[in-house]
N, C-alpha and C. Protein backbone atom coordinates (compact mmCIF):
# COMPACT_ATOMS: atom_id res chain seq x y z
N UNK A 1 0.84 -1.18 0.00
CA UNK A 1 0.00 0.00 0.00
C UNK A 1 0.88 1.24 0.00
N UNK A 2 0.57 2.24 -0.87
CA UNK A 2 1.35 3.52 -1.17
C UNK A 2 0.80 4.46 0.12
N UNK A 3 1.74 4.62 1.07
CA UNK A 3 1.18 5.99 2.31
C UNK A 3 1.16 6.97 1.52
N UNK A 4 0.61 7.38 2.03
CA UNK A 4 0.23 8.99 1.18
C UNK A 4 1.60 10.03 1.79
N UNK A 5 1.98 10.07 2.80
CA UNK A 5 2.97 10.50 3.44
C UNK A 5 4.53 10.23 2.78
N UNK A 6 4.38 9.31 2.05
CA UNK A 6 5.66 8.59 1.36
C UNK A 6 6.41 9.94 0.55
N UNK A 7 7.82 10.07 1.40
CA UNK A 7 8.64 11.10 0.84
C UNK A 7 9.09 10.75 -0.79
N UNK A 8 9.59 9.29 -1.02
CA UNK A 8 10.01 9.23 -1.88
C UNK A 8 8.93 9.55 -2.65
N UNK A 9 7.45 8.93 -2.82
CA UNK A 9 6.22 9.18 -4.10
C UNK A 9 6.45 10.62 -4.22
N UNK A 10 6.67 11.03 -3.22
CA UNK A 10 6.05 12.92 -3.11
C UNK A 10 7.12 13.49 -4.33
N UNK A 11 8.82 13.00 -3.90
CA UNK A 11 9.84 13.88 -5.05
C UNK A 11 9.64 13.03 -6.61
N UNK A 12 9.15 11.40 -6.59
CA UNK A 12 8.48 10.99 -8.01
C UNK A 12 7.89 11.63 -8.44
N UNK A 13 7.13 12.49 -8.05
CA UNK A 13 5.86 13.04 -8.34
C UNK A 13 5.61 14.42 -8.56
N UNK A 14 6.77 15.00 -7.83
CA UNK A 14 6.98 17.04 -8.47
C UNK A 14 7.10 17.38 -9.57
N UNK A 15 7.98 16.49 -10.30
CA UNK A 15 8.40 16.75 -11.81
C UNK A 15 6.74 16.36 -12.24
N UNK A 16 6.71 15.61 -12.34
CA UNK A 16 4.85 15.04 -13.05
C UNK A 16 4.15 16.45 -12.56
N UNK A 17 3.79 16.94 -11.60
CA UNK A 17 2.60 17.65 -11.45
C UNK A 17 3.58 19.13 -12.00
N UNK A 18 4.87 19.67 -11.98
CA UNK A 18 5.45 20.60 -12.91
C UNK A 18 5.22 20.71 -14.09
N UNK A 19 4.35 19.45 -14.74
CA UNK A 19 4.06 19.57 -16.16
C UNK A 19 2.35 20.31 -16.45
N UNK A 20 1.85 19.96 -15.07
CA UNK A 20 0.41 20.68 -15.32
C UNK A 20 0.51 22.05 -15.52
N UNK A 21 -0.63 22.28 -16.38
CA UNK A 21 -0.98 23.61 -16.79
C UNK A 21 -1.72 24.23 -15.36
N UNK A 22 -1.64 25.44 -15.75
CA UNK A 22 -2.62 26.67 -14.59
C UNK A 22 -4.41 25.59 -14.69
N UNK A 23 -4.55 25.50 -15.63
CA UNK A 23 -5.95 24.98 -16.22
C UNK A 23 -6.16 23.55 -15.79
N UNK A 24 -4.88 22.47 -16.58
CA UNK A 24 -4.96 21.10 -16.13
C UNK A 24 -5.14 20.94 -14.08
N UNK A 25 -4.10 21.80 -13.95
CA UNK A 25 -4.17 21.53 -12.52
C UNK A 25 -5.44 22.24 -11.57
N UNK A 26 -5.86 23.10 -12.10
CA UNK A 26 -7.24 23.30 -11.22
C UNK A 26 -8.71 22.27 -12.05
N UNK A 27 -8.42 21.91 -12.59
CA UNK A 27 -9.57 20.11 -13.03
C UNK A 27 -9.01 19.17 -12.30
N UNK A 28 -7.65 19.04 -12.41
CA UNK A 28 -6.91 18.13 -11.05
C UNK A 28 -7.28 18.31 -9.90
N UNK A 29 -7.30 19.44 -9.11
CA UNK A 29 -7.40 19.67 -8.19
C UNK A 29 -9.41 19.04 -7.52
N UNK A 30 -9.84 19.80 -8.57
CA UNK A 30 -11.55 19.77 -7.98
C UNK A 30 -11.74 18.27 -8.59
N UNK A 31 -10.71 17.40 -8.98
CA UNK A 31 -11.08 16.04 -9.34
C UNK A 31 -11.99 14.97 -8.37
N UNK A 32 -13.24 14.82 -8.55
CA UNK A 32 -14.11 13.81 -7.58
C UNK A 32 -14.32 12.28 -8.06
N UNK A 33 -14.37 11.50 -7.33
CA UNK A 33 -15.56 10.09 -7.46
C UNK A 33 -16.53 10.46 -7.88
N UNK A 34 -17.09 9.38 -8.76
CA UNK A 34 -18.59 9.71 -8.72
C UNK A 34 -19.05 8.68 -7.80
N UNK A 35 -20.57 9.28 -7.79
CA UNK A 35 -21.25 8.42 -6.72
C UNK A 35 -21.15 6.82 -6.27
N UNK A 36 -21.35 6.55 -8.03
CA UNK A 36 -20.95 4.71 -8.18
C UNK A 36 -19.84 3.77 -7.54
N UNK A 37 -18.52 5.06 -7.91
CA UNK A 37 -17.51 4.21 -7.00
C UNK A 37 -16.85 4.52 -5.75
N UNK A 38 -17.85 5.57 -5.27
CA UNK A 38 -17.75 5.82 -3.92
C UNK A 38 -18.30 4.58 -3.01
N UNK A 39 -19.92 4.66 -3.63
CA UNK A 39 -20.35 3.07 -3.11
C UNK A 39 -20.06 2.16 -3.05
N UNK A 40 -19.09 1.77 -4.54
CA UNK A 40 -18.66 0.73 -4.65
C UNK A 40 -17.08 0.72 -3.18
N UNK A 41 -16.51 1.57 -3.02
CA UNK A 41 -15.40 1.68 -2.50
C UNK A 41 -16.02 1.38 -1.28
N UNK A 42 -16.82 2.27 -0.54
CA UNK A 42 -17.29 2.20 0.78
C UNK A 42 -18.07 0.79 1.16
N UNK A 43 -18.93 -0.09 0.00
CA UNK A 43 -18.94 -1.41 -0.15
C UNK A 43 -17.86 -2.68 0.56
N UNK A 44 -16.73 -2.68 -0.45
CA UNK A 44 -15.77 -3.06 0.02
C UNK A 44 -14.96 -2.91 1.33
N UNK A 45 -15.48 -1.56 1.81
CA UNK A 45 -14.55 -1.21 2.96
C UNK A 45 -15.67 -2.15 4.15
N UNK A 46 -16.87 -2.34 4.21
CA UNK A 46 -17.74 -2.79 4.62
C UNK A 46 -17.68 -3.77 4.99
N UNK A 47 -17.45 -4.43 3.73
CA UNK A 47 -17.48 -6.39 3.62
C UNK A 47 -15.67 -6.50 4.41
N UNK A 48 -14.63 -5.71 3.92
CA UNK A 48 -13.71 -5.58 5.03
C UNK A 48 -13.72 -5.22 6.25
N UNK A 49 -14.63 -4.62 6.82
CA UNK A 49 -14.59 -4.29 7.97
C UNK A 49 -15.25 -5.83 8.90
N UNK A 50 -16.21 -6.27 8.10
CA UNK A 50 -17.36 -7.60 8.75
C UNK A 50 -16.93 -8.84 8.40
N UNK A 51 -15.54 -8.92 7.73
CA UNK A 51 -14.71 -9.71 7.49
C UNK A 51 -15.13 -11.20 6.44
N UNK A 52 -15.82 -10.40 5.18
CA UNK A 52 -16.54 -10.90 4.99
C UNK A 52 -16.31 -10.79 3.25
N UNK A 53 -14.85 -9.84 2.70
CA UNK A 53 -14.52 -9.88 1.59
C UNK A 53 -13.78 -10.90 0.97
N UNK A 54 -14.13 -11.08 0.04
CA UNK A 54 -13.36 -12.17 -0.85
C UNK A 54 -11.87 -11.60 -0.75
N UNK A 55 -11.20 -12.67 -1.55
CA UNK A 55 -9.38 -12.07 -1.96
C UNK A 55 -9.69 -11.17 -3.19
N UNK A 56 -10.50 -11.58 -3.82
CA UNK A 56 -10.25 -11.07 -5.71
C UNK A 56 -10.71 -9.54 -5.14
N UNK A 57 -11.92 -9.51 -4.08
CA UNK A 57 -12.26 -7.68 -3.55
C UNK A 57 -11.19 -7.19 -2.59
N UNK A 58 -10.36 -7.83 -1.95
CA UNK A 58 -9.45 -7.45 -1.10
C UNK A 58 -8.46 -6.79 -2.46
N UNK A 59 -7.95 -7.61 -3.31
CA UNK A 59 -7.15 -7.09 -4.21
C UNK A 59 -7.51 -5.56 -4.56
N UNK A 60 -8.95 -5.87 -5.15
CA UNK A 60 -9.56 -4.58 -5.43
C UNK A 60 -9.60 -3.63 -4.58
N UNK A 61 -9.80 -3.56 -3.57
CA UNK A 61 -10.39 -2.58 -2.58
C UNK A 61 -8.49 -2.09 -1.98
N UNK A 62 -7.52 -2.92 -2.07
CA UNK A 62 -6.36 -2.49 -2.29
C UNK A 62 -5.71 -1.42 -3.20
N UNK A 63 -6.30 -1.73 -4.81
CA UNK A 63 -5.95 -1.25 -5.93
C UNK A 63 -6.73 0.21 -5.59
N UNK A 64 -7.67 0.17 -5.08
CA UNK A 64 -8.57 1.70 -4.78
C UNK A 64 -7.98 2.65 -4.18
N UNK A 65 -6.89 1.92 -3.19
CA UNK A 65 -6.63 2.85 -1.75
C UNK A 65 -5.47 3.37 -2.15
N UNK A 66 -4.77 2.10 -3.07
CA UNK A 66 -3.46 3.07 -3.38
C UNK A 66 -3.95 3.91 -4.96
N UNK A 67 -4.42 3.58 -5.37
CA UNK A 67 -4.72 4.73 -6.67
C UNK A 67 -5.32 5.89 -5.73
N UNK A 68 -6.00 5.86 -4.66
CA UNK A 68 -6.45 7.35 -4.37
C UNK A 68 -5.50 8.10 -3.73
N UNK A 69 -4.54 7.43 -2.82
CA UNK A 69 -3.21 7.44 -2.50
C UNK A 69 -2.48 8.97 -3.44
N UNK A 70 -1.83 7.84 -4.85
CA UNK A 70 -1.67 8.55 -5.64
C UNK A 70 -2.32 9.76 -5.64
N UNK A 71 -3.55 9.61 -6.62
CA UNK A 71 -4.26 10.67 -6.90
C UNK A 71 -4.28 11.74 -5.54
N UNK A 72 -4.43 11.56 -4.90
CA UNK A 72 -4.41 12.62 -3.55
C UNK A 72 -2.88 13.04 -3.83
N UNK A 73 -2.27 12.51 -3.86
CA UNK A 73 -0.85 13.61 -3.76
C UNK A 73 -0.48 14.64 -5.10
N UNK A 74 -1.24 14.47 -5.89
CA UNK A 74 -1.14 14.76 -7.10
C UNK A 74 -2.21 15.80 -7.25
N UNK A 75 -3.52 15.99 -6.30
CA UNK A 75 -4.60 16.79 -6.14
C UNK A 75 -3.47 17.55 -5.02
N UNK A 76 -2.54 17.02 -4.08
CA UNK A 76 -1.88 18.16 -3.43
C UNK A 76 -1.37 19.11 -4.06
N UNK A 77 -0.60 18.53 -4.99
CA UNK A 77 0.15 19.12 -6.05
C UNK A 77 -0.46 20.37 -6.58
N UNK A 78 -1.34 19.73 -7.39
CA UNK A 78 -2.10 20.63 -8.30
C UNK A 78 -2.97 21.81 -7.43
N UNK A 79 -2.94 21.48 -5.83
CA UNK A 79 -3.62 22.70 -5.37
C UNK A 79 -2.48 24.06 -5.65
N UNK A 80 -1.02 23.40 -5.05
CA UNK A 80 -0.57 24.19 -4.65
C UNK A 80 -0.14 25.22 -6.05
N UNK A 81 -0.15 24.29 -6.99
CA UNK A 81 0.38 25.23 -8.77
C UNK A 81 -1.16 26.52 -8.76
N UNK A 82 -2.20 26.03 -8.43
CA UNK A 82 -3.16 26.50 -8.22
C UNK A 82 -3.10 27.63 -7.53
N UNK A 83 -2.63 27.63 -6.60
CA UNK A 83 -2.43 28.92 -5.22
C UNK A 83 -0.86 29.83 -6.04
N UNK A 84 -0.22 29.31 -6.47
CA UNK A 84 0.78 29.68 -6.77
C UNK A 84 0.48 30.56 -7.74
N UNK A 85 -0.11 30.35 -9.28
CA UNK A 85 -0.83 30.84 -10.15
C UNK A 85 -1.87 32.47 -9.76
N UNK A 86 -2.75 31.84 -8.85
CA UNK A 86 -3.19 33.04 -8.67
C UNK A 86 -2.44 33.80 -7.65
N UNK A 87 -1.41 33.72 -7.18
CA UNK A 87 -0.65 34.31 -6.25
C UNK A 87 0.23 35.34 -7.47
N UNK A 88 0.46 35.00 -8.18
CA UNK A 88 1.36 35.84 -9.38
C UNK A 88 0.13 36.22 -10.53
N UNK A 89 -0.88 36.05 -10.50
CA UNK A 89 -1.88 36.86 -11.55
C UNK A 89 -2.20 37.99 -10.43
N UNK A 90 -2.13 37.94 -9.31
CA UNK A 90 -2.48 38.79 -7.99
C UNK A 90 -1.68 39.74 -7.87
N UNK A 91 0.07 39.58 -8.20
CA UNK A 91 0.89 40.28 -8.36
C UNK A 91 1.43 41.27 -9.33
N UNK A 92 0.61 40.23 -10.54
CA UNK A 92 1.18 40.85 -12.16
C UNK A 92 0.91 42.47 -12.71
N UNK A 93 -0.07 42.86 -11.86
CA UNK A 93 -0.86 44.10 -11.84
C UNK A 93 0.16 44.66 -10.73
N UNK A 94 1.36 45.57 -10.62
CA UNK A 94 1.73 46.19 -9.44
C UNK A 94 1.07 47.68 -9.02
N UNK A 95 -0.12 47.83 -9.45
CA UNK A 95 -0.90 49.07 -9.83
C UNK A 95 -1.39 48.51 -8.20
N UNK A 96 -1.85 47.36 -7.66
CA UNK A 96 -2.25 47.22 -6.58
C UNK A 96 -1.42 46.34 -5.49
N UNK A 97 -1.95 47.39 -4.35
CA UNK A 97 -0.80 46.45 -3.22
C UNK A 97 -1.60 45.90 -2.51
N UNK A 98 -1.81 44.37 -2.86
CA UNK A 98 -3.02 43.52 -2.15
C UNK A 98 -1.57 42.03 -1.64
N UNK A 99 -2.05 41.65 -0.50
CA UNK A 99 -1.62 40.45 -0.32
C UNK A 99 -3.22 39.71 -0.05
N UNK A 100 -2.91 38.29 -0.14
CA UNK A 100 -3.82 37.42 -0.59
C UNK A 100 -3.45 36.48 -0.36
N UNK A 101 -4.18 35.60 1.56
CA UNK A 101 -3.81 34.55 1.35
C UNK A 101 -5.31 33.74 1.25
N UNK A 102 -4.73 32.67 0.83
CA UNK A 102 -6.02 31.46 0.18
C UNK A 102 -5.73 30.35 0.35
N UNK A 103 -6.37 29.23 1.24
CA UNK A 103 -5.88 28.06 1.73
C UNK A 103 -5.94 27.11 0.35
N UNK A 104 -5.79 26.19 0.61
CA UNK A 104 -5.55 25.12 -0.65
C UNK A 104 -6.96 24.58 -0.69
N UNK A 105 -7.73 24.38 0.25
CA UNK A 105 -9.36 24.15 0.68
C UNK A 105 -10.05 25.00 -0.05
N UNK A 106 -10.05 26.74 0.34
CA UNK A 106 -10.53 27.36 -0.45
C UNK A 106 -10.42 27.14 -1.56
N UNK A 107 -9.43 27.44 -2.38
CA UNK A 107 -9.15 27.20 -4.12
C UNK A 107 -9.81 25.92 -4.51
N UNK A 108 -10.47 25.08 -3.84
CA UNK A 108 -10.83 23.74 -4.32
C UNK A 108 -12.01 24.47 -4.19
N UNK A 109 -12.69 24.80 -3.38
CA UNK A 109 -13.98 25.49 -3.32
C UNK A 109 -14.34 26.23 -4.04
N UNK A 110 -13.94 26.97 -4.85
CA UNK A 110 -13.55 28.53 -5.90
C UNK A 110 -13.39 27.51 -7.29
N UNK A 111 -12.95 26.64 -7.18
CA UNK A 111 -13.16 26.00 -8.68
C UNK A 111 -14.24 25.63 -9.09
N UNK A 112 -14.48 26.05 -10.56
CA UNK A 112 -15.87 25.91 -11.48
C UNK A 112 -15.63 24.90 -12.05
N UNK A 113 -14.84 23.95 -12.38
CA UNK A 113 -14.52 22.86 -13.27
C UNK A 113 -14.33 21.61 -12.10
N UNK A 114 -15.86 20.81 -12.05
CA UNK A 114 -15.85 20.04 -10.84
C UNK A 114 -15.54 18.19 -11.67
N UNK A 115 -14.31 17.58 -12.34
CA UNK A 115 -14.94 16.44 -13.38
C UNK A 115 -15.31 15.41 -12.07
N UNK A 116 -15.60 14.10 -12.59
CA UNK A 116 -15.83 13.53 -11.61
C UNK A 116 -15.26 12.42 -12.74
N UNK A 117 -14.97 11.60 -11.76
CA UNK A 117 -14.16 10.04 -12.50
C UNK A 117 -15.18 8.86 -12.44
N UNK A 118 -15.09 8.10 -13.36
CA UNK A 118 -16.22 6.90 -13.22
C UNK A 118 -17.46 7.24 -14.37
């Protein structure tokens, strides 16, 4: 299982999310489940919890945790190109002297481009 905490995934993974655009990375960022495989996920976590999953869903319900794993560090990523971005469109104008801070929460909230996977 990939920790999400894992230093090494995190420096694999700077160069990759350095390639997102201002654009790619805020669709990254507001990236959701859809409903189906939320259920389906929370399903599995279920029949694991009541000890009651097969191996072939253990596999699966494995393959879930570390792909979201991933994907979560990569939605870290893309917040922060996100905050960064509008931190220098904020600046680019020196006509105004505004500082501007914006949590990485907010900017997920503030995004209009919600895709959902599944």
């Amino acid at each position: 299982m990939v920790a999400p905490s894992s230093h090494a995934l995190d420096r694999l993974l700077a160069p990759v999310a350095e390639c997102l655009t201002p654009d790619s990375a805020k669709r990254l960022a507001a990236l959701q489940f859809s409903g189906d495989i939320r259920s389906h996920i929370e399903s599995l976590a279920q029949k694991a919890n009541e000890g009651t999953i097969s191996e072939a869903e253990r596999a699966e319900d494995l393959d879930y945790v570390e792909a979201m794993d991933l994907i979560g560090i990569l939605q870290s990523k893309a917040r922060q190109i996100v905050v960064r971005n509008m931190s220098f469109l904020c600046n680019a104008d020196k006509r105004f002297n505004l500082t501007i801070q914006v949590s990485p929460v907010e900017v997920v909230r503030c995004l209009e481009v919600q895709p959902k996977l599944g």
